[in-house]
PDB file of N, CA and C in Angstrom:
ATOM      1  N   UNK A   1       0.817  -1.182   0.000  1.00  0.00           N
ATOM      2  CA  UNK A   1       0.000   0.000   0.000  1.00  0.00           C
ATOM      3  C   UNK A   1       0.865   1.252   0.000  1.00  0.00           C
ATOM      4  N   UNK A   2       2.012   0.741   0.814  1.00  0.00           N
ATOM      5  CA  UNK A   2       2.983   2.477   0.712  1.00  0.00           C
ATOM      6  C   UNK A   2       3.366   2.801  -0.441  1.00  0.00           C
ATOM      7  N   UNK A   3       3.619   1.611  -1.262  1.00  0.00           N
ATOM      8  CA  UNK A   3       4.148   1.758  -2.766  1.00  0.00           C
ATOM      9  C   UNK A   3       3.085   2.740  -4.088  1.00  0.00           C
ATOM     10  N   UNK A   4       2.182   2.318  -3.645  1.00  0.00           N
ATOM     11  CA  UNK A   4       1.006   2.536  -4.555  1.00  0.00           C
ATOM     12  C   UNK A   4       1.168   4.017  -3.955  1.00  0.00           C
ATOM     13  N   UNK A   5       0.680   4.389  -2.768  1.00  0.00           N
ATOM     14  CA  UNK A   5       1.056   5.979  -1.805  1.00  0.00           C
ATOM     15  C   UNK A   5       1.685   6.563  -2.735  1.00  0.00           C
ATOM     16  N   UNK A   6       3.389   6.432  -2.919  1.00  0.00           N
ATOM     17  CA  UNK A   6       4.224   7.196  -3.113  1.00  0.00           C
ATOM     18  C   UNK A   6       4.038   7.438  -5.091  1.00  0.00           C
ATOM     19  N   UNK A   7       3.530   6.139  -5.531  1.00  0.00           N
ATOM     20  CA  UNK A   7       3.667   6.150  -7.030  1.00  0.00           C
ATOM     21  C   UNK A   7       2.473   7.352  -6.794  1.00  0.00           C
ATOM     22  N   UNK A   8       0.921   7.607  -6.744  1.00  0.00           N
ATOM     23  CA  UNK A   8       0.119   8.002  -6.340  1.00  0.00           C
ATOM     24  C   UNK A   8       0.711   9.779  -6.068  1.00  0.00           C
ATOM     25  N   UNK A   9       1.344   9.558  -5.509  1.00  0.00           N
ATOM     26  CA  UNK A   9       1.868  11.131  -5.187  1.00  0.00           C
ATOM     27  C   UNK A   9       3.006  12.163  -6.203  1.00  0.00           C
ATOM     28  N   UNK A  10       3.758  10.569  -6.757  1.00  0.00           N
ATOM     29  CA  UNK A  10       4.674  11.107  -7.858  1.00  0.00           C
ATOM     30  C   UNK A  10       4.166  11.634  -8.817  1.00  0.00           C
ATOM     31  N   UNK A  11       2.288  10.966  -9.587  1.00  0.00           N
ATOM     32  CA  UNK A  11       2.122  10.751 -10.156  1.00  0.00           C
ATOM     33  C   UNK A  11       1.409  12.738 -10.243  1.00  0.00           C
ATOM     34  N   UNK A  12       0.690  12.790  -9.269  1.00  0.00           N
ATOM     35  CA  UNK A  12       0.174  14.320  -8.936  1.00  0.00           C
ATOM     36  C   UNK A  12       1.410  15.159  -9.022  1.00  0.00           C
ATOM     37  N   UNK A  13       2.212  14.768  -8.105  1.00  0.00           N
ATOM     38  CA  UNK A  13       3.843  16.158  -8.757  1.00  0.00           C
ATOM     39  C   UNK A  13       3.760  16.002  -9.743  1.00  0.00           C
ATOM     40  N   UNK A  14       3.898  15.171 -10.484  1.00  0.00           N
ATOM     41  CA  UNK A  14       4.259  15.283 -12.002  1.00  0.00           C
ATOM     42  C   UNK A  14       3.330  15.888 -12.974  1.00  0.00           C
ATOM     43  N   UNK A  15       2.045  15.424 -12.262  1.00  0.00           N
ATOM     44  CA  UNK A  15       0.945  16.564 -13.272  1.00  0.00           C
ATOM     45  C   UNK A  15       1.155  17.867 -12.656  1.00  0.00           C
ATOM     46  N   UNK A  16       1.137  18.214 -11.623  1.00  0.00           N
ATOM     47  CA  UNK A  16       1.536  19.418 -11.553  1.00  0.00           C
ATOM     48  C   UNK A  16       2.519  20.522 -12.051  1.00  0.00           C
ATOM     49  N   UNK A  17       3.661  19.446 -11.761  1.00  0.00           N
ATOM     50  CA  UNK A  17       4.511  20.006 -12.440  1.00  0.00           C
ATOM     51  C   UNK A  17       4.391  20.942 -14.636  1.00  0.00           C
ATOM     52  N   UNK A  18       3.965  19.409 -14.869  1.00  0.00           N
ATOM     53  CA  UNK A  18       3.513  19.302 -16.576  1.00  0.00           C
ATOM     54  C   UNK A  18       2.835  20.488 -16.681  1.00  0.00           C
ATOM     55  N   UNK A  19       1.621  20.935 -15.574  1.00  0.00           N
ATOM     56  CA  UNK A  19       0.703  21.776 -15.857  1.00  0.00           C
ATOM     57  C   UNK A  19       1.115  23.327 -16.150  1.00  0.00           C
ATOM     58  N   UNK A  20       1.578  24.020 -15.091  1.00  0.00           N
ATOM     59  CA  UNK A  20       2.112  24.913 -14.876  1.00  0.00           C
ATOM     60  C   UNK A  20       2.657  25.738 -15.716  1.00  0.00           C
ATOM     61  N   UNK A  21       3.672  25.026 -16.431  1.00  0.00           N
ATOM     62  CA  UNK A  21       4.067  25.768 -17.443  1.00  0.00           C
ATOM     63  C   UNK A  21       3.081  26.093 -18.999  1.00  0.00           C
ATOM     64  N   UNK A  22       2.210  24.586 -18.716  1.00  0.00           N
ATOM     65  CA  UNK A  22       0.673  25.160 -19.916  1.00  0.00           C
ATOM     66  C   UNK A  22      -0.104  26.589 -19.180  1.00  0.00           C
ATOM     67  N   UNK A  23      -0.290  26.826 -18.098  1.00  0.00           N
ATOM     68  CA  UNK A  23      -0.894  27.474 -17.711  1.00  0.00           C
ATOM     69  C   UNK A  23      -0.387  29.263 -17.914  1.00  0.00           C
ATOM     70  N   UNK A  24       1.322  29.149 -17.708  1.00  0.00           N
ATOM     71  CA  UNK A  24       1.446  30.024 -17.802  1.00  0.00           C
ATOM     72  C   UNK A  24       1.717  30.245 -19.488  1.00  0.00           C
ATOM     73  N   UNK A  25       1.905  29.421 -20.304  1.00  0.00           N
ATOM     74  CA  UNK A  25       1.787  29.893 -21.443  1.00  0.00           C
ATOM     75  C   UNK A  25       0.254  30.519 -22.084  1.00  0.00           C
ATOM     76  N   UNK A  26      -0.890  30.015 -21.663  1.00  0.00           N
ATOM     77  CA  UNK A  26      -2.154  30.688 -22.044  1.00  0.00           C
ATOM     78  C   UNK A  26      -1.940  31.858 -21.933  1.00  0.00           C
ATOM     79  N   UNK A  27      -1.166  32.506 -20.481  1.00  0.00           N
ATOM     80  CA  UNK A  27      -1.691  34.206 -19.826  1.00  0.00           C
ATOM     81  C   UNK A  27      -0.444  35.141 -21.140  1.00  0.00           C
ATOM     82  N   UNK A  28      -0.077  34.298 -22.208  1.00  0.00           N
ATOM     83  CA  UNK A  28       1.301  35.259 -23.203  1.00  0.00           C
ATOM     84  C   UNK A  28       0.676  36.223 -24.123  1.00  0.00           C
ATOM     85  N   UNK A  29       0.970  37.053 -23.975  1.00  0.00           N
ATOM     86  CA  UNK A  29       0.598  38.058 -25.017  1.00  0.00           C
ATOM     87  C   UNK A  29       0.367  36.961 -26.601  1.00  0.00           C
ATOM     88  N   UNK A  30       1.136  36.153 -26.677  1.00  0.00           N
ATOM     89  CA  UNK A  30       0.765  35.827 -27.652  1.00  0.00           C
ATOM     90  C   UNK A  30      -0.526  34.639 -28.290  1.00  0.00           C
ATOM     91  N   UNK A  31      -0.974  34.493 -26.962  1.00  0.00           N
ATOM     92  CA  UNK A  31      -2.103  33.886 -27.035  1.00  0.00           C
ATOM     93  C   UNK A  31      -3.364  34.944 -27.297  1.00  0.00           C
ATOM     94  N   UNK A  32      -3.237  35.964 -26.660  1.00  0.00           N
ATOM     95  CA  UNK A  32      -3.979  36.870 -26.987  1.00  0.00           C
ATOM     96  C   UNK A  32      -4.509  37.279 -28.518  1.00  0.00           C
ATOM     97  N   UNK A  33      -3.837  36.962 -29.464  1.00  0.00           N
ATOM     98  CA  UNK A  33      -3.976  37.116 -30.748  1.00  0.00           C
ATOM     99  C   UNK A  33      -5.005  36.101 -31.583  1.00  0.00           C
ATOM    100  N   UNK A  34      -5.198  34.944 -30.239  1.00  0.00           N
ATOM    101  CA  UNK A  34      -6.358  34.310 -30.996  1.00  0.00           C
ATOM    102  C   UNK A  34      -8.019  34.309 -30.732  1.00  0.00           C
ATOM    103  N   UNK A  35      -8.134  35.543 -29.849  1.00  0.00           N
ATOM    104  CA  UNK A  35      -9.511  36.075 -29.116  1.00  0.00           C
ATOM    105  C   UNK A  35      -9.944  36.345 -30.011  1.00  0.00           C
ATOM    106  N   UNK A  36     -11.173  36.298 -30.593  1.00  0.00           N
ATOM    107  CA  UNK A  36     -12.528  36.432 -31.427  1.00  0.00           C
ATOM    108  C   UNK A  36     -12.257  37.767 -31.280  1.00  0.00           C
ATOM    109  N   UNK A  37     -12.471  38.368 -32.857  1.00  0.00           N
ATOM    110  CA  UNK A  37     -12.322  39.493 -32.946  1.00  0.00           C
ATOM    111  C   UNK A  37     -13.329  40.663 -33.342  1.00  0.00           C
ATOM    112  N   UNK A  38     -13.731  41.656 -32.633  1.00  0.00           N
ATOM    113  CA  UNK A  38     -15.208  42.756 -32.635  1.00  0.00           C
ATOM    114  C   UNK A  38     -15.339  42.706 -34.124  1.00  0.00           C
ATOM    115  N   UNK A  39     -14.809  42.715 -35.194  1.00  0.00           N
ATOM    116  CA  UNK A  39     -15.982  42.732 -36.724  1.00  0.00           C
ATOM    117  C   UNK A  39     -15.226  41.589 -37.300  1.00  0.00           C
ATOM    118  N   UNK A  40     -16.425  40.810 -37.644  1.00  0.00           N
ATOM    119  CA  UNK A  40     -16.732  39.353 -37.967  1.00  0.00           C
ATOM    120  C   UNK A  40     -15.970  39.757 -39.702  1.00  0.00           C
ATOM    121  N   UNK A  41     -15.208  38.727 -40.865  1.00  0.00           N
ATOM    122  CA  UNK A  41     -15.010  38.850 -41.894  1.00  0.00           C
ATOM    123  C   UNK A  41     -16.449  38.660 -42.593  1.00  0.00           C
ATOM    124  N   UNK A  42     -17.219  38.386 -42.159  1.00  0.00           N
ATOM    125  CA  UNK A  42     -18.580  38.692 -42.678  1.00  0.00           C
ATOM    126  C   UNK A  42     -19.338  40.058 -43.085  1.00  0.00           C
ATOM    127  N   UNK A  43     -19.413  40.925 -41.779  1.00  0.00           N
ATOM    128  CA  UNK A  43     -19.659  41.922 -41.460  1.00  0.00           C
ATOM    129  C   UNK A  43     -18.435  42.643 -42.559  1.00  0.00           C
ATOM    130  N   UNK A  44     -17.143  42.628 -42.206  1.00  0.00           N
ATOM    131  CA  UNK A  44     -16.618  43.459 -42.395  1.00  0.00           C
ATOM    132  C   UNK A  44     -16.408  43.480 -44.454  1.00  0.00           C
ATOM    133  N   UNK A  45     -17.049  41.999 -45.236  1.00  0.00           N
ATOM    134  CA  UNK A  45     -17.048  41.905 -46.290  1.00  0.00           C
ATOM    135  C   UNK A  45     -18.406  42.953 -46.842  1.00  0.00           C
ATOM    136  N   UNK A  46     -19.657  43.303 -45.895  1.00  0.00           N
ATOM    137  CA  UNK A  46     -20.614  43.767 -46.255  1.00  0.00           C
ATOM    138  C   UNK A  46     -20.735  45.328 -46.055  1.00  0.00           C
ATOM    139  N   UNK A  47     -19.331  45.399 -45.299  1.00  0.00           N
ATOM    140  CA  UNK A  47     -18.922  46.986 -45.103  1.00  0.00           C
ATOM    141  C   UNK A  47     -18.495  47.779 -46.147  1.00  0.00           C
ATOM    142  N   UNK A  48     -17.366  46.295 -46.711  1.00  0.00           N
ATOM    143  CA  UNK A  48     -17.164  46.347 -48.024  1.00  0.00           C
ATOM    144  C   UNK A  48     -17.687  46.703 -49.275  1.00  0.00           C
ATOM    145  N   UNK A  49     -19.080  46.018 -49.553  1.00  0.00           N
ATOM    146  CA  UNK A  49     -19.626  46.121 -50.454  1.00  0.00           C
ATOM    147  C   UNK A  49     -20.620  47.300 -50.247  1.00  0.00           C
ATOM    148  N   UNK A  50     -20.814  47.707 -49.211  1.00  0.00           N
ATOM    149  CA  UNK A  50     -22.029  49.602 -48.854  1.00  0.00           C
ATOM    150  C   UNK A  50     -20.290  50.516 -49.453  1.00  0.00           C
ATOM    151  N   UNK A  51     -19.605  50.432 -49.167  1.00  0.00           N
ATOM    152  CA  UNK A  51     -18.452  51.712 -49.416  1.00  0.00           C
ATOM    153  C   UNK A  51     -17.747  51.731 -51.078  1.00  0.00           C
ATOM    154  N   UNK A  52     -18.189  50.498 -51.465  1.00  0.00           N
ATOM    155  CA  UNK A  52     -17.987  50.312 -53.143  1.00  0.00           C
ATOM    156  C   UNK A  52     -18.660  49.940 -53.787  1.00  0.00           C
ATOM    157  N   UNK A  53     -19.224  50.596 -54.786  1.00  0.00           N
ATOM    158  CA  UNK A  53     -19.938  49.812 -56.220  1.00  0.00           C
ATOM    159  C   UNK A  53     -19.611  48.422 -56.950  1.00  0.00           C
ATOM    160  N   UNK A  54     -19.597  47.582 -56.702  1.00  0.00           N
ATOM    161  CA  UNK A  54     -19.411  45.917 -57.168  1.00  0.00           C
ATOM    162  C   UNK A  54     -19.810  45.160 -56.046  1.00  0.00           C
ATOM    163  N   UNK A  55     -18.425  44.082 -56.227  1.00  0.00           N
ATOM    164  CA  UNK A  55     -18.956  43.083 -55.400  1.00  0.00           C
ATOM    165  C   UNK A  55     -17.972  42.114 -54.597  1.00  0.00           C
ATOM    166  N   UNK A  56     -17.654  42.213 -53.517  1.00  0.00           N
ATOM    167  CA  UNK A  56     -16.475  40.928 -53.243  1.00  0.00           C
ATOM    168  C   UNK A  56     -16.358  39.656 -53.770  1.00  0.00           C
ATOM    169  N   UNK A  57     -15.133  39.458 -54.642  1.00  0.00           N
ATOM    170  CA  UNK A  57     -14.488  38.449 -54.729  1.00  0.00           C
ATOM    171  C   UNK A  57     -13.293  37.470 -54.363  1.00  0.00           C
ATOM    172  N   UNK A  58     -12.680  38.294 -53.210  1.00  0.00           N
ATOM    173  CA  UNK A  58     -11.969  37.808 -52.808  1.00  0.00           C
ATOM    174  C   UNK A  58     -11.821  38.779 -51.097  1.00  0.00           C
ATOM    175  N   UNK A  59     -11.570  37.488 -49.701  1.00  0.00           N
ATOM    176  CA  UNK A  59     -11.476  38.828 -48.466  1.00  0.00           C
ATOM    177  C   UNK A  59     -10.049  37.871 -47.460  1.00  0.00           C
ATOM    178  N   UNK A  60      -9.191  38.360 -47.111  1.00  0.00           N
ATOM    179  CA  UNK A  60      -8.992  37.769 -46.007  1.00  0.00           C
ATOM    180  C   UNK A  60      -8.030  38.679 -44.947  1.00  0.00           C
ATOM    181  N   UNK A  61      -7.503  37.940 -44.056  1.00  0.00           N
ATOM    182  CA  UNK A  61      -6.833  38.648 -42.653  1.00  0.00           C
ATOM    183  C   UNK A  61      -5.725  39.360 -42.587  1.00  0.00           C
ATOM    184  N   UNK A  62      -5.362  39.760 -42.654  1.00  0.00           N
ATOM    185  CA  UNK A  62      -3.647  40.561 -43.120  1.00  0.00           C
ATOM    186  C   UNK A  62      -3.536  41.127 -41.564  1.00  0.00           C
ATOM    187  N   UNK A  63      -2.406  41.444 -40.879  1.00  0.00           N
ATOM    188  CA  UNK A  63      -1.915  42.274 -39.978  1.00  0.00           C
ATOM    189  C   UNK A  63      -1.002  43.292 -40.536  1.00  0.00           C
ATOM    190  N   UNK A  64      -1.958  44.681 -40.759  1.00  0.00           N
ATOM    191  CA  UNK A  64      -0.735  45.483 -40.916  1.00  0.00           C
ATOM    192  C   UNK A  64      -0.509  46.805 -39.948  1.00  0.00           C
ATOM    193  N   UNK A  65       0.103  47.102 -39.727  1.00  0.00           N
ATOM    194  CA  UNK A  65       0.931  48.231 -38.683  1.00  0.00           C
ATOM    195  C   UNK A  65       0.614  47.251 -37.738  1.00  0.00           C
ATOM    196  N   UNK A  66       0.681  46.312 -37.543  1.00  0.00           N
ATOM    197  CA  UNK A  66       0.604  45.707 -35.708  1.00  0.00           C
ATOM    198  C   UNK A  66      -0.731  45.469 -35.568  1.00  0.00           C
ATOM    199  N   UNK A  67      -1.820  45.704 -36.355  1.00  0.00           N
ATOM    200  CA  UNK A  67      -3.193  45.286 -35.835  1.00  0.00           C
ATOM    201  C   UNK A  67      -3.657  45.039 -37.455  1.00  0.00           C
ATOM    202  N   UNK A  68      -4.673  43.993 -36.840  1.00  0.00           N
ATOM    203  CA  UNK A  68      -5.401  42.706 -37.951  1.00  0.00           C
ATOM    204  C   UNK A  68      -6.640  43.704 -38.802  1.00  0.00           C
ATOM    205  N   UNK A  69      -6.267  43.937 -39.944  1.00  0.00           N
ATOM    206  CA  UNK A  69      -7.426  44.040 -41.208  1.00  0.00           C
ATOM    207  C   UNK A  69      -7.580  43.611 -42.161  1.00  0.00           C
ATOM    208  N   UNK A  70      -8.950  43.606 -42.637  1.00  0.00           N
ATOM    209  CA  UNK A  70      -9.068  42.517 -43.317  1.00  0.00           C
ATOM    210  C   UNK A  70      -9.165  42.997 -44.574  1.00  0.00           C
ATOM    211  N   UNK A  71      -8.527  42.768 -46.040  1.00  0.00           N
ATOM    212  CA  UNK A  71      -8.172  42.987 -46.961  1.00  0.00           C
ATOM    213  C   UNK A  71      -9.125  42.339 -48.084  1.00  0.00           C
ATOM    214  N   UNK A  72     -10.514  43.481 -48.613  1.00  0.00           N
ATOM    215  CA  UNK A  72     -11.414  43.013 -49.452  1.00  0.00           C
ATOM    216  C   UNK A  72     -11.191  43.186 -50.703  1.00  0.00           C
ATOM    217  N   UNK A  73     -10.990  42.553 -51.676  1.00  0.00           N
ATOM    218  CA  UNK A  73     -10.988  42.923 -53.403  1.00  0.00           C
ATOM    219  C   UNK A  73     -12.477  43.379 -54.015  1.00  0.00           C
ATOM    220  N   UNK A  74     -12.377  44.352 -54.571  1.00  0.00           N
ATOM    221  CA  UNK A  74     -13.950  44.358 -54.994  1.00  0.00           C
ATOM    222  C   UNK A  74     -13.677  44.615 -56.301  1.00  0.00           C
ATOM    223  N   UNK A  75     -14.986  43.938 -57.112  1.00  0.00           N
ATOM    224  CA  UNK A  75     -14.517  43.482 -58.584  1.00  0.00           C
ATOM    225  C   UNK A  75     -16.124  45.023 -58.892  1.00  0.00           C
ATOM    226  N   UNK A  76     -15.186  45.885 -59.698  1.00  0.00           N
ATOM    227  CA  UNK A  76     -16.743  46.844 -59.703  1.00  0.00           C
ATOM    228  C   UNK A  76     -17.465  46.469 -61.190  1.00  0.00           C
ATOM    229  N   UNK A  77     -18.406  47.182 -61.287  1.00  0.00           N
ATOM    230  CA  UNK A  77     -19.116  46.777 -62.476  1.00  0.00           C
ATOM    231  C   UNK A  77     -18.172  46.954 -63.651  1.00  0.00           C
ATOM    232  N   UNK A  78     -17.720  48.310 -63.620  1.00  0.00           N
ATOM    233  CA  UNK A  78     -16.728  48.495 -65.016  1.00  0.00           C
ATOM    234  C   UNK A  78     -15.464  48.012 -65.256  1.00  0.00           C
ATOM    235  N   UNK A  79     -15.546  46.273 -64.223  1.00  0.00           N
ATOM    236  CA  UNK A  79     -14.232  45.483 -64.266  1.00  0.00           C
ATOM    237  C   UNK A  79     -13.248  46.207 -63.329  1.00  0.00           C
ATOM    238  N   UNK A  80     -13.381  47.034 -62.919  1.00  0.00           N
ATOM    239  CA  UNK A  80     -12.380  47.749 -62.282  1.00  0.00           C
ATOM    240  C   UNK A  80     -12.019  47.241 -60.907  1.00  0.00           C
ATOM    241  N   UNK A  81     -11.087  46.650 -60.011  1.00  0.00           N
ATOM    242  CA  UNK A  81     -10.651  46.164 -59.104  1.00  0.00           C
ATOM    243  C   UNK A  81     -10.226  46.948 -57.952  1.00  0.00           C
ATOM    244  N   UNK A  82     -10.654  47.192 -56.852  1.00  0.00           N
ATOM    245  CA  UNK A  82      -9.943  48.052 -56.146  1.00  0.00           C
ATOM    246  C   UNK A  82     -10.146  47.048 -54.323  1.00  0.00           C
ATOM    247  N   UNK A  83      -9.531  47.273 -53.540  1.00  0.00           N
ATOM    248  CA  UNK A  83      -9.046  47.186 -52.517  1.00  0.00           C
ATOM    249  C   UNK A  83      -9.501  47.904 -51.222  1.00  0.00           C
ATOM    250  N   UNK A  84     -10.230  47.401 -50.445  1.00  0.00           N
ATOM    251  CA  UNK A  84     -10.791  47.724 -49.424  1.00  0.00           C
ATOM    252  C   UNK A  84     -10.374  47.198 -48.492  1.00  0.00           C
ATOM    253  N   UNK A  85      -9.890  48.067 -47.283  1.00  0.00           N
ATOM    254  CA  UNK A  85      -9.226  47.635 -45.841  1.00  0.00           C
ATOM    255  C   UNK A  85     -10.285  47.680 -44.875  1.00  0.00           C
ATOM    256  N   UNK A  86     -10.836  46.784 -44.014  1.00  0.00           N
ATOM    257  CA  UNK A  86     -11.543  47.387 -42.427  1.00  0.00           C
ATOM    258  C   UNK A  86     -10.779  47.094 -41.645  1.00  0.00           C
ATOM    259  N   UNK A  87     -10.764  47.462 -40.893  1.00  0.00           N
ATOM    260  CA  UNK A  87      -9.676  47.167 -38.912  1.00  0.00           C
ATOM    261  C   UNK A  87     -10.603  46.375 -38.480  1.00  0.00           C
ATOM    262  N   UNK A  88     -10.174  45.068 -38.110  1.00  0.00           N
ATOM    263  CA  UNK A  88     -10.831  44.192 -37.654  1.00  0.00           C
ATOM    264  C   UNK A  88     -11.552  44.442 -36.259  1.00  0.00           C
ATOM    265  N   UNK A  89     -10.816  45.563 -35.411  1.00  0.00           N
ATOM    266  CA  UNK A  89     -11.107  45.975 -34.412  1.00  0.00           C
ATOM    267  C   UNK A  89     -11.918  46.990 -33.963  1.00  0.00           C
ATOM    268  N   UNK A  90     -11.829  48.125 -34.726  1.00  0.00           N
ATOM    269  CA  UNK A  90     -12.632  49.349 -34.851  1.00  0.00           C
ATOM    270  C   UNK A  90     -13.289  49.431 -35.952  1.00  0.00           C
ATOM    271  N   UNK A  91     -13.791  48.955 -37.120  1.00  0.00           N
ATOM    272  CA  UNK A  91     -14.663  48.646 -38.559  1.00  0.00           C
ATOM    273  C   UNK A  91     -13.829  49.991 -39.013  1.00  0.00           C
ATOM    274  N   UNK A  92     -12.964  50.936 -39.150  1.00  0.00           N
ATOM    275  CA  UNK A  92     -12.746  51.217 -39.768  1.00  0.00           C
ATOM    276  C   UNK A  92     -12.513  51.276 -41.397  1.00  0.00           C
ATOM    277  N   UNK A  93     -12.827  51.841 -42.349  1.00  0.00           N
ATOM    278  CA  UNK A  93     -12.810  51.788 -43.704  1.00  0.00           C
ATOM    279  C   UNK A  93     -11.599  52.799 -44.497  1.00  0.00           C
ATOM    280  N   UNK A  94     -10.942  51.894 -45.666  1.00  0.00           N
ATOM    281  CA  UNK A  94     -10.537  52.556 -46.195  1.00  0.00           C
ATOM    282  C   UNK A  94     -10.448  52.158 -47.652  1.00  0.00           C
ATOM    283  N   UNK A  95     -10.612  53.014 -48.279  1.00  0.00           N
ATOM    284  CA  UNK A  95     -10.943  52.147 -49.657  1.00  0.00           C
ATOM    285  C   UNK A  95      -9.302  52.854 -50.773  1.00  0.00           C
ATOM    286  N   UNK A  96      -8.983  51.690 -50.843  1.00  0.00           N
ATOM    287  CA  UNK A  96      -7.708  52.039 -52.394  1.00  0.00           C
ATOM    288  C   UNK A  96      -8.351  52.136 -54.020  1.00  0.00           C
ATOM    289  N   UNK A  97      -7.565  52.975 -53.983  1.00  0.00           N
ATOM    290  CA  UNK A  97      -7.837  52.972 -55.988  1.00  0.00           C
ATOM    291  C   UNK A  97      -7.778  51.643 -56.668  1.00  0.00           C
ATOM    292  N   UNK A  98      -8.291  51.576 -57.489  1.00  0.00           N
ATOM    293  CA  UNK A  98      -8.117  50.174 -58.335  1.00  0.00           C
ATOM    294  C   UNK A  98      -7.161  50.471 -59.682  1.00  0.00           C
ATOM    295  N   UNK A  99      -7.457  49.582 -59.992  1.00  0.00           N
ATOM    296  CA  UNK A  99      -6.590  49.542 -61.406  1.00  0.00           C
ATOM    297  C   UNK A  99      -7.841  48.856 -62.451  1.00  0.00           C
ATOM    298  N   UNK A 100      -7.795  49.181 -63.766  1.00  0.00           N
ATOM    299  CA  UNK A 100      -8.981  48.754 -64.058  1.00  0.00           C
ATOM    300  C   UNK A 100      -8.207  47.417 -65.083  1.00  0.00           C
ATOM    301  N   UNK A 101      -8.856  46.400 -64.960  1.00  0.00           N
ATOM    302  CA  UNK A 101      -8.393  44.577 -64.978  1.00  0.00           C
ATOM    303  C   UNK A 101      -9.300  44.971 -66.922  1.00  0.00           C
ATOM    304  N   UNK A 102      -8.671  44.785 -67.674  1.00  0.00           N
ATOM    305  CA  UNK A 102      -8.986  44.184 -68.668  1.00  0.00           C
ATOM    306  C   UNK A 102      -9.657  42.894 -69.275  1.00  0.00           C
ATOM    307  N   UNK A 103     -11.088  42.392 -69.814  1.00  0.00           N
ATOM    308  CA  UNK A 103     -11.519  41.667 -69.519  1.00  0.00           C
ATOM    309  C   UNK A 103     -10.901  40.970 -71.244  1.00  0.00           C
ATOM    310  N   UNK A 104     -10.098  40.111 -71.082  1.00  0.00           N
ATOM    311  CA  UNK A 104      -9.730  39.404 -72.501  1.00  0.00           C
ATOM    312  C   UNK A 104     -10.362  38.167 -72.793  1.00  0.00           C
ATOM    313  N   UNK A 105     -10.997  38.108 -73.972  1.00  0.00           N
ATOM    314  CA  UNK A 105     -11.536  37.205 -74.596  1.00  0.00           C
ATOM    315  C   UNK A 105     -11.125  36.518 -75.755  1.00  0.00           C
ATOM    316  N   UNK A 106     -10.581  35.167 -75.781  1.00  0.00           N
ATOM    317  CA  UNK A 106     -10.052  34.606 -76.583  1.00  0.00           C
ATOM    318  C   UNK A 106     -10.673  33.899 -77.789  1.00  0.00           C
ATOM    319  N   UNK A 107     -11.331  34.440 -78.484  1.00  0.00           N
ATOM    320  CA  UNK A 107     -11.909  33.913 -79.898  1.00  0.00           C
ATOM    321  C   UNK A 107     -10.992  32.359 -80.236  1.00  0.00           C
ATOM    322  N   UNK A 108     -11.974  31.563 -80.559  1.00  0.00           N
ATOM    323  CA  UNK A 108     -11.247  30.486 -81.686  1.00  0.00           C
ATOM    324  C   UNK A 108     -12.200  29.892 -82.583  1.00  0.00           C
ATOM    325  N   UNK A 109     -10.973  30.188 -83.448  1.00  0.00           N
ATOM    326  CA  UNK A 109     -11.739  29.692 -84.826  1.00  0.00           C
ATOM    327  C   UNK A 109     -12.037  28.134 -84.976  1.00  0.00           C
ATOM    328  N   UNK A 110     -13.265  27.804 -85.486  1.00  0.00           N
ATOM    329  CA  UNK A 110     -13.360  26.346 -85.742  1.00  0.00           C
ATOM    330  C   UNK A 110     -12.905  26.028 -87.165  1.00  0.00           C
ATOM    331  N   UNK A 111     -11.975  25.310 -87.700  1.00  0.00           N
ATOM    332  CA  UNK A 111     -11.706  24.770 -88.946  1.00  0.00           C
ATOM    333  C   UNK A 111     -12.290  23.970 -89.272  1.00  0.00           C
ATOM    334  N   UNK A 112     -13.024  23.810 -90.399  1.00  0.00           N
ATOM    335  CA  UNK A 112     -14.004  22.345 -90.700  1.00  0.00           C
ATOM    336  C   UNK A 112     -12.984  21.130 -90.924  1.00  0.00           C
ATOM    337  N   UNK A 113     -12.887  20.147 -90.992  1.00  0.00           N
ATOM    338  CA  UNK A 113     -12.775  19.375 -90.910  1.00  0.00           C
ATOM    339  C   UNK A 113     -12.084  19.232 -92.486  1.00  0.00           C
ATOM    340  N   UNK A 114     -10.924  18.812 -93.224  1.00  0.00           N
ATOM    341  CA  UNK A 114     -10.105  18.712 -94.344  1.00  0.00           C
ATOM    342  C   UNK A 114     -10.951  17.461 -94.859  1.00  0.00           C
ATOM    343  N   UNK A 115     -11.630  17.437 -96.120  1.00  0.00           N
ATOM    344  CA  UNK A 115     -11.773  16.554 -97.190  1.00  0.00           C
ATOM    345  C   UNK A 115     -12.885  15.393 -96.181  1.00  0.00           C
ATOM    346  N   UNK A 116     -13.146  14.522 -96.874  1.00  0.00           N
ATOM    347  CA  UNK A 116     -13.924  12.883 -96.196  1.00  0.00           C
ATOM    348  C   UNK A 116     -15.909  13.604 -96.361  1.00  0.00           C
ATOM    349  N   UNK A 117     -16.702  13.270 -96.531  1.00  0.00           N
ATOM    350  CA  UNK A 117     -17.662  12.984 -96.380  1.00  0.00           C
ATOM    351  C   UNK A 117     -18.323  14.216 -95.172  1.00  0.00           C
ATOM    352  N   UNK A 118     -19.538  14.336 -95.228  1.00  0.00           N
ATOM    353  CA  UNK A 118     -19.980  15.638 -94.064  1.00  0.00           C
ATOM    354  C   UNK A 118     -21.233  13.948 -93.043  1.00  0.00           C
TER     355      UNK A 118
END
């Protein structure tokens, strides 16, 4: 029975021990970076589309200056592409110039078919 005791007790130091250092890794600043963040990429895609004429086709997370925004492409009616930022944190808006995307269409010719029977 003393044996079982002491294994029994090693067995609790040792989770304790194990624990501790998980514990203090949660409280790291860098855990902090994975808290749910005040404007949803949802929200912040539909912020998107009220501040520009088109339509999102492409959105995702970027960190720039040190805080997370989310980086919307908006494809406008006259093909024209431009770039919409919100702050994931404060919905801030900022909208970039586009460049206007050329829409190319590749024609091909069908050749009939050389000689034999139709």
């Amino acid at each position: 029975m003393g044996l079982n005791l002491n294994m029994g007790v090693s067995i609790v130091l040792l989770g304790l021990s194990v624990g501790f250092p998980l514990m203090e890794l949660s409280e790291t600043a860098e855990q902090t970076q994975f808290l749910p963040l005040p404007i949803s990429m949802s929200v912040a895609v539909e912020a998107a589309e009220a501040a520009t004429p088109g339509q999102a086709i492409h959105a995702q997370l970027e960190i720039a200056e040190g805080r997370p925004v989310y980086e919307i492409y908006m494809l406008g009616i006259d093909l024209s592409l431009s770039k919409v930022q919100i702050d994931a944190q404060d919905g801030q808006v900022t909208v970039g110039v586009g460049e206007k995307q050329e829409l190319t269409k590749r024609e091909q010719m069908v050749q009939p078919d050389q000689g034999g029977p139709i």
